[in-house]
Protein backbone atom coordinates (compact mmCIF):
# COMPACT_ATOMS: atom_id res chain seq x y z
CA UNK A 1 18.48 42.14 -24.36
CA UNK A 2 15.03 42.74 -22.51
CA UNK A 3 16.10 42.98 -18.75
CA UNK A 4 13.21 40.77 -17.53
CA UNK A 5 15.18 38.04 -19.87
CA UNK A 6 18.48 38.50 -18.49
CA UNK A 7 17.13 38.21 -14.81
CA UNK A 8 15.57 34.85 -15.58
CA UNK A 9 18.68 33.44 -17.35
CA UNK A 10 20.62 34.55 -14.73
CA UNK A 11 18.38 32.91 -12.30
CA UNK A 12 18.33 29.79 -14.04
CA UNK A 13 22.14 29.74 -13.95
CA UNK A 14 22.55 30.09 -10.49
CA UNK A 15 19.75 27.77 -9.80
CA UNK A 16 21.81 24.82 -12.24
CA UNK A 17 25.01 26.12 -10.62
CA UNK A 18 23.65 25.56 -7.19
CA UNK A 19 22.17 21.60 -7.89
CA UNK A 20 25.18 20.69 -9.49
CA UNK A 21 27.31 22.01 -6.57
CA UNK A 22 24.31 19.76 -4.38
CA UNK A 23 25.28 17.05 -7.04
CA UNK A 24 29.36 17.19 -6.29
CA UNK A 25 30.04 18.53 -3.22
CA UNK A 26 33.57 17.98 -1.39
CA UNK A 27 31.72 15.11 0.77
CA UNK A 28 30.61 13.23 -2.31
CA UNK A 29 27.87 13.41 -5.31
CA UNK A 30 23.61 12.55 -5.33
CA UNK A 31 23.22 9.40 -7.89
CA UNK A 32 23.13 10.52 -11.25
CA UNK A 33 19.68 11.29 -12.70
CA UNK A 34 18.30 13.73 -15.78
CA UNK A 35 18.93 17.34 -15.73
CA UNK A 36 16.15 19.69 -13.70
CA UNK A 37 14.64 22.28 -14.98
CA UNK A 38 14.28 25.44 -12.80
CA UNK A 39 11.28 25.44 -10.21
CA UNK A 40 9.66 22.14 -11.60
CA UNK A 41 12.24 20.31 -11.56
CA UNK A 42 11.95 16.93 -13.36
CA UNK A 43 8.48 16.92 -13.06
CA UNK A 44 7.83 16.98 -17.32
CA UNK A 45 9.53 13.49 -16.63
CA UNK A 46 7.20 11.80 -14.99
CA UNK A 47 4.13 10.60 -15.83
CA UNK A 48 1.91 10.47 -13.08
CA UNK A 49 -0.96 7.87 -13.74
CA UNK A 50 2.13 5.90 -14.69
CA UNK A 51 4.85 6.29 -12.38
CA UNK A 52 6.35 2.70 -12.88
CA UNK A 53 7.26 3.38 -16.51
CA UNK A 54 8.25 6.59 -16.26
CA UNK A 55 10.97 5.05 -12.94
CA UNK A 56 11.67 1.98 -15.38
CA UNK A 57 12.70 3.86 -18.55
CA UNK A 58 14.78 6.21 -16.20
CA UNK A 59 16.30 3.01 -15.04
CA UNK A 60 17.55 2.05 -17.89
CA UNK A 61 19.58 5.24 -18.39
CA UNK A 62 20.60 5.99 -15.23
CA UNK A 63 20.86 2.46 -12.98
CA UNK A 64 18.81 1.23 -10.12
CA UNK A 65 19.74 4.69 -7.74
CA UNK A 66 19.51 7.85 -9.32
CA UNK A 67 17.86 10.99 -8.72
CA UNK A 68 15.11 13.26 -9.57
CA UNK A 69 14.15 16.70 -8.83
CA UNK A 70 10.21 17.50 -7.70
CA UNK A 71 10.15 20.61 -7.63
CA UNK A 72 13.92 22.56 -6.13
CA UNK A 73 14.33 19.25 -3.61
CA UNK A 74 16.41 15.96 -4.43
CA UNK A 75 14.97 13.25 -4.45
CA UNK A 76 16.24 9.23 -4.63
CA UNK A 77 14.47 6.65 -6.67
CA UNK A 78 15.64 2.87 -5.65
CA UNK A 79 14.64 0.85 -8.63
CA UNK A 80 14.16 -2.88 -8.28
CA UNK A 81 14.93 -5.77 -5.21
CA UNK A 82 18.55 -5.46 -4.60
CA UNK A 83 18.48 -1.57 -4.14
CA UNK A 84 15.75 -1.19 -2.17
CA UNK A 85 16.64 -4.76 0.21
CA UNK A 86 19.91 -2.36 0.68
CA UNK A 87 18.04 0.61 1.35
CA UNK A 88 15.43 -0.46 3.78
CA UNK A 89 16.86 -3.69 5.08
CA UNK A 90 20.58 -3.43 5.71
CA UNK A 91 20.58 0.39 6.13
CA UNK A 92 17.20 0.29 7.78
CA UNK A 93 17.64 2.75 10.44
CA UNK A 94 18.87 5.19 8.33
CA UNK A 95 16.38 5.25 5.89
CA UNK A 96 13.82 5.23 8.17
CA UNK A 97 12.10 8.57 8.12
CA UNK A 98 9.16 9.57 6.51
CA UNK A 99 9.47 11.63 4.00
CA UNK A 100 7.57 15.14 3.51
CA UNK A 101 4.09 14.64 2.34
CA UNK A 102 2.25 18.41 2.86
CA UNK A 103 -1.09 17.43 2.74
CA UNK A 104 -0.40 15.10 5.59
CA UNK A 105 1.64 16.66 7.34
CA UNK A 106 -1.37 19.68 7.53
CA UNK A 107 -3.78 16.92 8.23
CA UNK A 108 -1.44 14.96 11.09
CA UNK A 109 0.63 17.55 12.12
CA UNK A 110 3.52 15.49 12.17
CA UNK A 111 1.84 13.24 15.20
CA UNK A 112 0.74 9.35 14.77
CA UNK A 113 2.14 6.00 13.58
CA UNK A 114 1.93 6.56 9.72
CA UNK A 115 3.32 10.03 8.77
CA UNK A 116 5.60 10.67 12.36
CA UNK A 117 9.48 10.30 12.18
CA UNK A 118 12.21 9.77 14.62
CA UNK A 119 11.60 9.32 18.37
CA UNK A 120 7.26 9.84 17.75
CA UNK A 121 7.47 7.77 15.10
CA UNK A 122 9.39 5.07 17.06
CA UNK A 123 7.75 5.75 20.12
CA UNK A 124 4.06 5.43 18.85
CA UNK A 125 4.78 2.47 16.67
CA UNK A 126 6.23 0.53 20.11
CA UNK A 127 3.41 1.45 21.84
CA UNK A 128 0.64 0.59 19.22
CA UNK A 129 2.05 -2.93 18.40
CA UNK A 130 2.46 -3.85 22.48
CA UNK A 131 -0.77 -2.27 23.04
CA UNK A 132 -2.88 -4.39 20.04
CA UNK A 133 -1.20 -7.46 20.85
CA UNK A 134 -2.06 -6.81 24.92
CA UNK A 135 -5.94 -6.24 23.08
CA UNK A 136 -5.53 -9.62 20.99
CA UNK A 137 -4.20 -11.75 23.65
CA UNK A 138 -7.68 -11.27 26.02
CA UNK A 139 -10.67 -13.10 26.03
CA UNK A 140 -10.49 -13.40 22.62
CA UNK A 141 -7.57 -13.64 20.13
CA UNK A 142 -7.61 -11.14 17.04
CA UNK A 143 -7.86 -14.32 15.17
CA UNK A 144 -11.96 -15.10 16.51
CA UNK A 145 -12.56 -10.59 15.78
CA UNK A 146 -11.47 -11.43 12.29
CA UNK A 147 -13.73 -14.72 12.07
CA UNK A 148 -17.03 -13.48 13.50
CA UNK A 149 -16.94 -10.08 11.13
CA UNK A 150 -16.18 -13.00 8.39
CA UNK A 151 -19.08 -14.76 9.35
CA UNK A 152 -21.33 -11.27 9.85
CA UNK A 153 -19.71 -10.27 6.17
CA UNK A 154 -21.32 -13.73 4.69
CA UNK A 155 -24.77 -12.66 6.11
CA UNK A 156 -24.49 -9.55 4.57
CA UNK A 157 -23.86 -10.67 1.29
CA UNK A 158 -26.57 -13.22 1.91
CA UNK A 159 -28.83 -10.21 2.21
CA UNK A 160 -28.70 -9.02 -1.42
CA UNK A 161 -30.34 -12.63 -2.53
CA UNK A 162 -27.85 -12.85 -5.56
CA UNK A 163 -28.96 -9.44 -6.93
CA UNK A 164 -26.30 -7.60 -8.88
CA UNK A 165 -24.84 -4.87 -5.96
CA UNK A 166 -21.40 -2.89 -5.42
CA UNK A 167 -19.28 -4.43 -3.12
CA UNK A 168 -17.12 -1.52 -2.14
CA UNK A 169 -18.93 -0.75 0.69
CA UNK A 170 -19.55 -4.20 2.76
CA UNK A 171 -16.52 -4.63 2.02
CA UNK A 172 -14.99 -1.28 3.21
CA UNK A 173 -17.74 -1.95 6.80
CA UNK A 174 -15.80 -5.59 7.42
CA UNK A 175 -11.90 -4.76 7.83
CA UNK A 176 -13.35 -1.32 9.75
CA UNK A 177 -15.15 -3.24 12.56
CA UNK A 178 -11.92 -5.46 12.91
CA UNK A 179 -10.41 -2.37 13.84
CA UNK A 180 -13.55 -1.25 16.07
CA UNK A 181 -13.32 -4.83 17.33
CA UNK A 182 -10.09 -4.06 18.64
CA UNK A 183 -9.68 -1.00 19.41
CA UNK A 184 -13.21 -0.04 20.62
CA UNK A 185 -14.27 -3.88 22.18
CA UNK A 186 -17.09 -3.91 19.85
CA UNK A 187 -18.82 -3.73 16.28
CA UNK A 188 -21.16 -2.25 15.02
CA UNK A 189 -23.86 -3.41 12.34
CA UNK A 190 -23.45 -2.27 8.68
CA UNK A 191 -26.76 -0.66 9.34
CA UNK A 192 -25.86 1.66 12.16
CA UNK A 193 -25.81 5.37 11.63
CA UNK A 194 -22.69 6.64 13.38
CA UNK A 195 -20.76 3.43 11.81
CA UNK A 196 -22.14 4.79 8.80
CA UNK A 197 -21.17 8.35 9.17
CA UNK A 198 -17.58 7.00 10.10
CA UNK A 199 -17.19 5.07 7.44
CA UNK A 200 -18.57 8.33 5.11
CA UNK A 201 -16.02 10.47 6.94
CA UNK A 202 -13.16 8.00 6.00
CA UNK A 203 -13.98 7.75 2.25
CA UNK A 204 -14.15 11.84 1.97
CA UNK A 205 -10.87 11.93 3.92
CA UNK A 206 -9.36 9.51 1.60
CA UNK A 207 -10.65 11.24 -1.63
CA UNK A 208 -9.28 14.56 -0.07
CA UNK A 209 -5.60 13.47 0.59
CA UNK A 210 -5.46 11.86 -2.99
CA UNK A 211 -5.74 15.43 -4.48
CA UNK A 212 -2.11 17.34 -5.89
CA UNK A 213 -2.60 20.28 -2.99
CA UNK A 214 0.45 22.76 -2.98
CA UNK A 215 3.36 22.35 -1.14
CA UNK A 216 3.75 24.40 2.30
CA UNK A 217 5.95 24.58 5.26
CA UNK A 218 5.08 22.57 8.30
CA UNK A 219 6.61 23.93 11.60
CA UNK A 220 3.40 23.10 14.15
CA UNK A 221 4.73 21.97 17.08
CA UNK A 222 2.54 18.95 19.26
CA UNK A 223 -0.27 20.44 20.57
CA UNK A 224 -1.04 17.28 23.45
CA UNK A 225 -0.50 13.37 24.00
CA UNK A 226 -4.37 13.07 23.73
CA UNK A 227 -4.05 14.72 20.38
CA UNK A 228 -1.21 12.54 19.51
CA UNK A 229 -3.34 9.86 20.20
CA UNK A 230 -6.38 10.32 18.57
CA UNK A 231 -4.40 11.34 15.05
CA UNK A 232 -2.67 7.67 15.77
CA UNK A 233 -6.44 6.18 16.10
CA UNK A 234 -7.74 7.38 13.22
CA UNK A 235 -3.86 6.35 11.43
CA UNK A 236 -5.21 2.96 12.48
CA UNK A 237 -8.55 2.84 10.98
CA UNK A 238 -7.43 4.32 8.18
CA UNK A 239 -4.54 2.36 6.93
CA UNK A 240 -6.50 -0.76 7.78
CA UNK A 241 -9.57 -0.38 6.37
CA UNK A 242 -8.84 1.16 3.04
CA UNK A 243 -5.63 -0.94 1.37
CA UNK A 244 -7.39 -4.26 3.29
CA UNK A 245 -11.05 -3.14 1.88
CA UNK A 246 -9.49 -2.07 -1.62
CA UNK A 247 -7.57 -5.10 -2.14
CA UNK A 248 -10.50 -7.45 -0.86
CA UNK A 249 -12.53 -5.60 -4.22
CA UNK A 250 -9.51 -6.27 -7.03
CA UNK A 251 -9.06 -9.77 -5.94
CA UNK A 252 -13.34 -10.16 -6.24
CA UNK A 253 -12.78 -8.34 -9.73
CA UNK A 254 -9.48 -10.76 -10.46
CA UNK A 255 -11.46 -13.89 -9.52
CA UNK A 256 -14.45 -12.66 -11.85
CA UNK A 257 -12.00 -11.91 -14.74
CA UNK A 258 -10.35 -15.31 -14.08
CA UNK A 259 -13.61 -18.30 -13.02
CA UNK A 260 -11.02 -21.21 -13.25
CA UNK A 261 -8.82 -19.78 -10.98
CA UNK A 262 -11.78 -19.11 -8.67
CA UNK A 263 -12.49 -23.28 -9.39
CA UNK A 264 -9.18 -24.01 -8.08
CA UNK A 265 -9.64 -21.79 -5.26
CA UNK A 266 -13.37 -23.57 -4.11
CA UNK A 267 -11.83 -27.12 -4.81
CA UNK A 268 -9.08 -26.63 -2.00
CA UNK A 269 -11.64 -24.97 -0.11
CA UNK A 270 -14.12 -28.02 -0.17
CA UNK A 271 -11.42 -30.22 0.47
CA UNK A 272 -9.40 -28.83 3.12
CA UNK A 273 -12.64 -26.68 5.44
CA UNK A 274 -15.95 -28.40 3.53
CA UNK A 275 -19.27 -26.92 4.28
CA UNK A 276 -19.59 -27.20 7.95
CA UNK A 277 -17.07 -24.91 9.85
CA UNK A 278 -15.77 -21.76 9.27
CA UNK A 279 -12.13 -21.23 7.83
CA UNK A 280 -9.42 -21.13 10.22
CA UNK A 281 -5.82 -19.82 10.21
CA UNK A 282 -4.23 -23.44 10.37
CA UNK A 283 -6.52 -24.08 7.03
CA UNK A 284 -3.58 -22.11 5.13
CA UNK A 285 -0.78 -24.22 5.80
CA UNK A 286 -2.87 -26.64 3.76
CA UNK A 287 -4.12 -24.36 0.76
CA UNK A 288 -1.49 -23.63 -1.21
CA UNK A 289 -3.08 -22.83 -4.12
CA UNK A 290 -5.06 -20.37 -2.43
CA UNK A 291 -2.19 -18.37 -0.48
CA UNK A 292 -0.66 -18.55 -4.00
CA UNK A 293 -3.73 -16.89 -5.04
CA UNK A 294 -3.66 -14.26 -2.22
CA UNK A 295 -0.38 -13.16 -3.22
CA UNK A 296 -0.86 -13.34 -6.60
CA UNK A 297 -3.03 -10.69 -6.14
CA UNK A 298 -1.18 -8.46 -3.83
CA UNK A 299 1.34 -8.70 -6.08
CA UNK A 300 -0.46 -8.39 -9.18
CA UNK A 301 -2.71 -5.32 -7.95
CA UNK A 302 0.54 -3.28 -7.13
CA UNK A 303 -1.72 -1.31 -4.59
CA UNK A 304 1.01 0.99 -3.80
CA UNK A 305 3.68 1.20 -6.45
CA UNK A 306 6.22 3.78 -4.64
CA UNK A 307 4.86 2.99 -0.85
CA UNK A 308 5.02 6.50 1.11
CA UNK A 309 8.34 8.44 0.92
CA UNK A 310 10.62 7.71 2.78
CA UNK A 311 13.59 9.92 3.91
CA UNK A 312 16.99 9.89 5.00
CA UNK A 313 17.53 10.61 8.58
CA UNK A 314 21.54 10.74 8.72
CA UNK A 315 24.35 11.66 6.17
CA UNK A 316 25.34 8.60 4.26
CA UNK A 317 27.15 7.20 1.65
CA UNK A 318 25.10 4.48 -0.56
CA UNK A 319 26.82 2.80 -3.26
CA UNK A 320 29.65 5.24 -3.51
CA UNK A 321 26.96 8.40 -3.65
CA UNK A 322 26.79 10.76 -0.96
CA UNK A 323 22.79 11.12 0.49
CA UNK A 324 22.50 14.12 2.88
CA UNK A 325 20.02 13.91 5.84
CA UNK A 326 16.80 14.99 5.11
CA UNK A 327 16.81 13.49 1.08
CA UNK A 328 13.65 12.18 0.11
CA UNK A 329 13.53 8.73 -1.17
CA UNK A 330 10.76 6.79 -3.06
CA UNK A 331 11.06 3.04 -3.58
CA UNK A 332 9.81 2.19 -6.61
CA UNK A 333 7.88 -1.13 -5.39
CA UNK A 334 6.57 -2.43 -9.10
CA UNK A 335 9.85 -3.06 -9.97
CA UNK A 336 10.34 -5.57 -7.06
CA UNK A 337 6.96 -6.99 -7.52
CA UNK A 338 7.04 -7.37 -11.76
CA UNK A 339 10.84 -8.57 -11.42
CA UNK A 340 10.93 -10.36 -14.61
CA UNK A 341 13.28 -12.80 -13.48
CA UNK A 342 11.54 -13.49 -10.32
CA UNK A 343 8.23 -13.66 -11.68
CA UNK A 344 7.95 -14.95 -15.39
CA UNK A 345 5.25 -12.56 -17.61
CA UNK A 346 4.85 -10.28 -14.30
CA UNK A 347 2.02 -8.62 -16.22
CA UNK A 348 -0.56 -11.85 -15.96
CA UNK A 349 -2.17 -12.82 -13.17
CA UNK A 350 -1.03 -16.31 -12.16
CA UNK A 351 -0.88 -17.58 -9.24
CA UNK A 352 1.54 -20.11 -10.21
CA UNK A 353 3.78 -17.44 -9.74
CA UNK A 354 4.35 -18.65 -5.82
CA UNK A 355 3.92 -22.17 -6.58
CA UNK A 356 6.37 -24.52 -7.34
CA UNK A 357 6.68 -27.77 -9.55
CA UNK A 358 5.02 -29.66 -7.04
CA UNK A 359 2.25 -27.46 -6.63
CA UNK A 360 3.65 -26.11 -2.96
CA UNK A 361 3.41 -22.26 -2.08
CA UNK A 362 6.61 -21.10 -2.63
CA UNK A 363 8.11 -17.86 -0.67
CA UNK A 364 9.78 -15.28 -3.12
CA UNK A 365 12.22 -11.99 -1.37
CA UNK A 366 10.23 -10.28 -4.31
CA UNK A 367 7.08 -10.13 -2.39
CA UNK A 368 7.27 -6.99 -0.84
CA UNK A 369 3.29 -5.40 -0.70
CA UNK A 370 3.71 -4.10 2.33
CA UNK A 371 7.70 -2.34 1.30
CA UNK A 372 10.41 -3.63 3.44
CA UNK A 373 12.01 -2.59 6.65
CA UNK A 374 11.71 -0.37 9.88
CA UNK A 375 9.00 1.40 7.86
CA UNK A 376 7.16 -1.75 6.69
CA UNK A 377 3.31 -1.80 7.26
CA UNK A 378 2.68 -2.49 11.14
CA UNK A 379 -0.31 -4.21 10.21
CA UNK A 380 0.81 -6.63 7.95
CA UNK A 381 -0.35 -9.37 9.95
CA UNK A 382 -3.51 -8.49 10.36
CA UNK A 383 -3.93 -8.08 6.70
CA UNK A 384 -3.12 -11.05 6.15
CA UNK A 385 -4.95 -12.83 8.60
CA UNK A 386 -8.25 -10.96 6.53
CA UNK A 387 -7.37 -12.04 3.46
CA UNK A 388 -7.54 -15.42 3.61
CA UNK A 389 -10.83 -15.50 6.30
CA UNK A 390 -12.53 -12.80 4.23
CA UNK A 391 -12.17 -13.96 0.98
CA UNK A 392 -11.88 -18.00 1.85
CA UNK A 393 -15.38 -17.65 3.64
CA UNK A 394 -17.03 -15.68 1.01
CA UNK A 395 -15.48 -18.26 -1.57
CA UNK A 396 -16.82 -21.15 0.68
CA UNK A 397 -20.30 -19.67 0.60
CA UNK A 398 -21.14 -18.21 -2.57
CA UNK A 399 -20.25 -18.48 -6.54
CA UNK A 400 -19.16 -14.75 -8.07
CA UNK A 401 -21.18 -14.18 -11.07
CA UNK A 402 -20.11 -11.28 -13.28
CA UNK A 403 -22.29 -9.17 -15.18
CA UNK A 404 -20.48 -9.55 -18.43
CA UNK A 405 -18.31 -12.43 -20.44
CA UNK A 406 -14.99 -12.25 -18.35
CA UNK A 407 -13.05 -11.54 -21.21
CA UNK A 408 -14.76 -8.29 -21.13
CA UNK A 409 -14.15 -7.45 -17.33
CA UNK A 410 -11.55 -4.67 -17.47
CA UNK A 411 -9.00 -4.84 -14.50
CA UNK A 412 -6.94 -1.88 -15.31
CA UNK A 413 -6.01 0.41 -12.44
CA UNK A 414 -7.48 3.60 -11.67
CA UNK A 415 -4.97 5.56 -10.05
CA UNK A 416 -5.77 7.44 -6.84
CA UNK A 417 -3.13 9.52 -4.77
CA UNK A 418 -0.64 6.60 -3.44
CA UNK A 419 -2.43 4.00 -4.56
CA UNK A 420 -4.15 2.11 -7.32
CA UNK A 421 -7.86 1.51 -7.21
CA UNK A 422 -9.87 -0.89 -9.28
CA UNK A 423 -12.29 0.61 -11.30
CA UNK A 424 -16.07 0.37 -10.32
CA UNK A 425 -18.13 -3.13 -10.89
CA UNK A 426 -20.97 -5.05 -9.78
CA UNK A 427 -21.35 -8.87 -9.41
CA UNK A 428 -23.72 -11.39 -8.08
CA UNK A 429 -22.92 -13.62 -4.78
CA UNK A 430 -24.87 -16.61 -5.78
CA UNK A 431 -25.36 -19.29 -2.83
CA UNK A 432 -23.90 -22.30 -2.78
C-alpha cells in the first residue's frame, strides 16, 4: 500500500479515536450528533446561506442538543425554546461566554462589551448600562434623543419630494446619531462629512467581518483601559446602528410587500397620535396592532438566526451530557422564532401572530430577537424604543409607494455573516 495512504488512514483513525474518546469520556459523553470527518469536520453538513434547515433536519435525527464538529472543535447546537430557555436562562451563568469568533477576536482583541468574556465582559457590560442610563437620565431622557432624530429622519425623507430613493442610508444616519446623541451629547446632520466618513467606515467594517477569514490563535493580551474603551465605543455604535438600521429597511420592504397591513398600521396611528404631535412611548400601550406589527417583523426577519456563539465557561452536565469548559455553543434562534406551535404558518408574515381574539397584543416566551439571557442584547431597549418612534412617525407622515405590484416585491433574505439582510429596493415616501 502507497505509504502516503497508510499515513493518512492512520491519521484519520487516531483523529476518530480521539473525538469519540472526547464523545465518552469517564466524566460523561458530548450530545450525540453526525459523524466528523477529519479536519473539516461536519462542515459538508451544513449549508451555510441556510443554516436553519440544515440545524432543523439535524434535529430531527439527533434531538434538540446535539453536536457538530467545525472544523477539529465541538460544538453544541440548542434547537428550539425549551433547550435554549435551559441553556441561557436557568443555566445562564454558565453559558455565558462568548464563544471564539477569529475575525473578531483580531479586530477586538478580546476587549469591549460584544465579543469580551468573563470578568471584561461582565465588567464592561456593568459599566456601559450604569453609565447610558446616568447619560439618559440628564436634561433629557433617551426617550426625547430618539424623538428629535425621528422628527430630523421625517425631514429627511421630506427632502426627496416622493422621488423613488434607497433608504439604507437615512436610515443607517438615524439609529447612529441616537448613539452620537448619547454618547457624544450631540448629532450631527446627514450632510456632514466626518458623520459621513463614520458612517462609510462602519459599513466597510461590517462588510469586512461578514467574510469566511481563516481561523487563528488569539493570545494578545490588553494593551490599555483607554483601548478597552474605545473598542467598547465603537461595540456601541456598531451593534446599534446596523441590526436597528437593517431591521428599520425589512419592515419598510414588509409593509410595501403587505399595503393592508400598512392600512391597519396608519388607522391606529390616526386614531391613537392624529396629525398634530409626534408619537410618544405611552402611544404603544394603545397600538396593539402596531407592536404586533413590530414584532411580527422582528420575528419574521430572523435577523440573526444563531445569535453570536456562545460558550461554556465551566464543566457541566446538561440533560444527562457532559459539556466541558470552553465548548462552543450556537443557539439556533429560527427555531424559537418559527415554533410551529407557537406561531401558526411561521413562514407568513402576520402580525396576528401576537394578537389575540380580541385584537390585544399578546406576549409569546417565543419572542426571543434579541436571544435570551446574561448574553442577551444590552440594547434591547433602546431598540425598541426606535422601532416604534422611527417607523410610527414615518408611517404618520408619509404613504410607502413601491416601485412594482407588491406581489412582485421579493422579501427573501440575503445572507450576510451573522445576519440576514434584505435585498436592495427603492420606494417612494409620498406625503400625507
Amino acid at each position: 500500500m502507497d505509504p502516503f495512504l497508510v499515513l493518512v488512514l492512520s491519521f484519520s483513525c487516531l483523529f476518530l479515536l480521539s473525538l469519540w474518546s472526547q464523545r465518552s469520556s469517564g466524566r460523561g459523553k458530548l450530545p450525540p450528533g453526525p459523524t466528523p470527518l477529519p479536519f473539516i469536520g461536519n462542515l459538508l453538513q451544513i449549508d451555510v446561506k441556510d443554516f436553519h434547515k440544515s440545524f432543523t433536519n439535524l434535529s430531527k435525527v439527533y434531538g434538540p442538543v446535539y453536536t457538530l464538529y467545525m472544523g477539529r472543535k465541538p460544538t453544541v447546537v440548542l434547537y428550539g425554546y425549551e433547550a435554549v430557555k435551559e441553556a441561557f436562562v436557568d443555566h445562564g451563568e454558565a453559558f455565558a461566554g462568548r464563544g471564539r469568533v477569529p475575525v473578531f477576536e483580531k479586530a477586538n482583541k478580546g476587549m469591549g462589551i460584544v465579543f469580551s468574556s468573563g470578568n471584561i465582559w461582565k465588567d464592561t457590560r456593568r459599566f456601559s448600562l450604569m453609565t447610558l442610563r446616568n447619560l439618559g437620565m440628564g436634561k433629557r431622557s433617551i426617550e426625547d434623543r430618539v424623538q428629535e432624530e425621528a422628527r430630523c429622519l421625517v425631514e429627511e425623507l421630506m427632502k426627496t419630494n416622493g422621488s423613488p430613493c434607497d433608504p439604507r442610508f437615512i436610515l443607517g444616519c438615524a439609529p447612529c446619531n441616537v448613539i452620537s446623541s448619547i454618547v457624544f451629547q450631540g448629532r450631527f446632520d446627514y450632510k456632514d462629512q466626518d458623520f459621513l466618513n463614520l458612517m462609510e467606515k462602519m459599513d466597510e467594517m461590517t462588510k469586512i467581518l461578514s467574510t469566511p477569514w481563516l481561523q487563528e490563535d488569539f493570545n494578545q493580551p490588553l494593551k490599555n483601559m483607554l483601548e478597552h474603551m474605545a473598542v467598547t465605543v465603537t461595540d456601541l455604535f456598531t451593534a446599534g446602528t446596523e441590526t436597528t438600521s437593517t431591521t428599520l429597511r425589512y419592515a419598510l420592504l414588509l409593509l410595501l410587500k403587505y399595503p393592508h397591513v400598512t392600512a391597519k398600521v396608519q388607522e391606529e396611528i390616526e386614531h391613537v397620535i392624529g396629525r398634530h404631535r409626534s408619537p410618544c412611548m405611552q402611544d404603544k400601550s394603545h397600538m396593539p396592532y402596531t407592536d404586533a406589527m413590530i414584532h411580527e417583523i422582528q420575528r419574521f426577519i430572523d435577523l440573526a438566526p444563531t445569535a453570536l456563539p456562545h460558550e461554556v465557561t465551566c464543566d457541566i452536565k446538561f440533560r444527562n451530557y457532559f459539556i466541558p469548559k470552553g465548548t462552543m455553543v450556537i443557539p439556533s434562534l429560527s427555531s424559537v422564532l418559527r415554533d410551529n406551535k407557537e406561531f401558526p404558518n411561521p413562514e407568513k408574515f402576520d402580525p396576528g401572530h401576537f394578537l389575540d381574539e380580541n385584537g390585544n397584543f399578546k406576549k409569546s416566551n417565543c419572542f426571543m430577537p434579541f436571544s435570551a439571557g446574561k448574553r442577551m442584547c444590552a440594547g434591547e431597549g433602546l431598540a425598541r424604543m426606535e422601532l416604534f418612534l422611527f417607523l410610527t412617525s414615518i408611517l404618520q407622515n408619509f404613504n410607502l409607494k413601491p416601485l412594482v405590484h407588491p406581489k412582485d416585491i421579493d422579501t427573501t433574505p440575503v445572507v450576510s455573516g451573522f445576519t440576514s439582510v434584505p435585498p436592495a429596493f427603492q420606494l417612494c415616501f409620498i406625503p400625507i
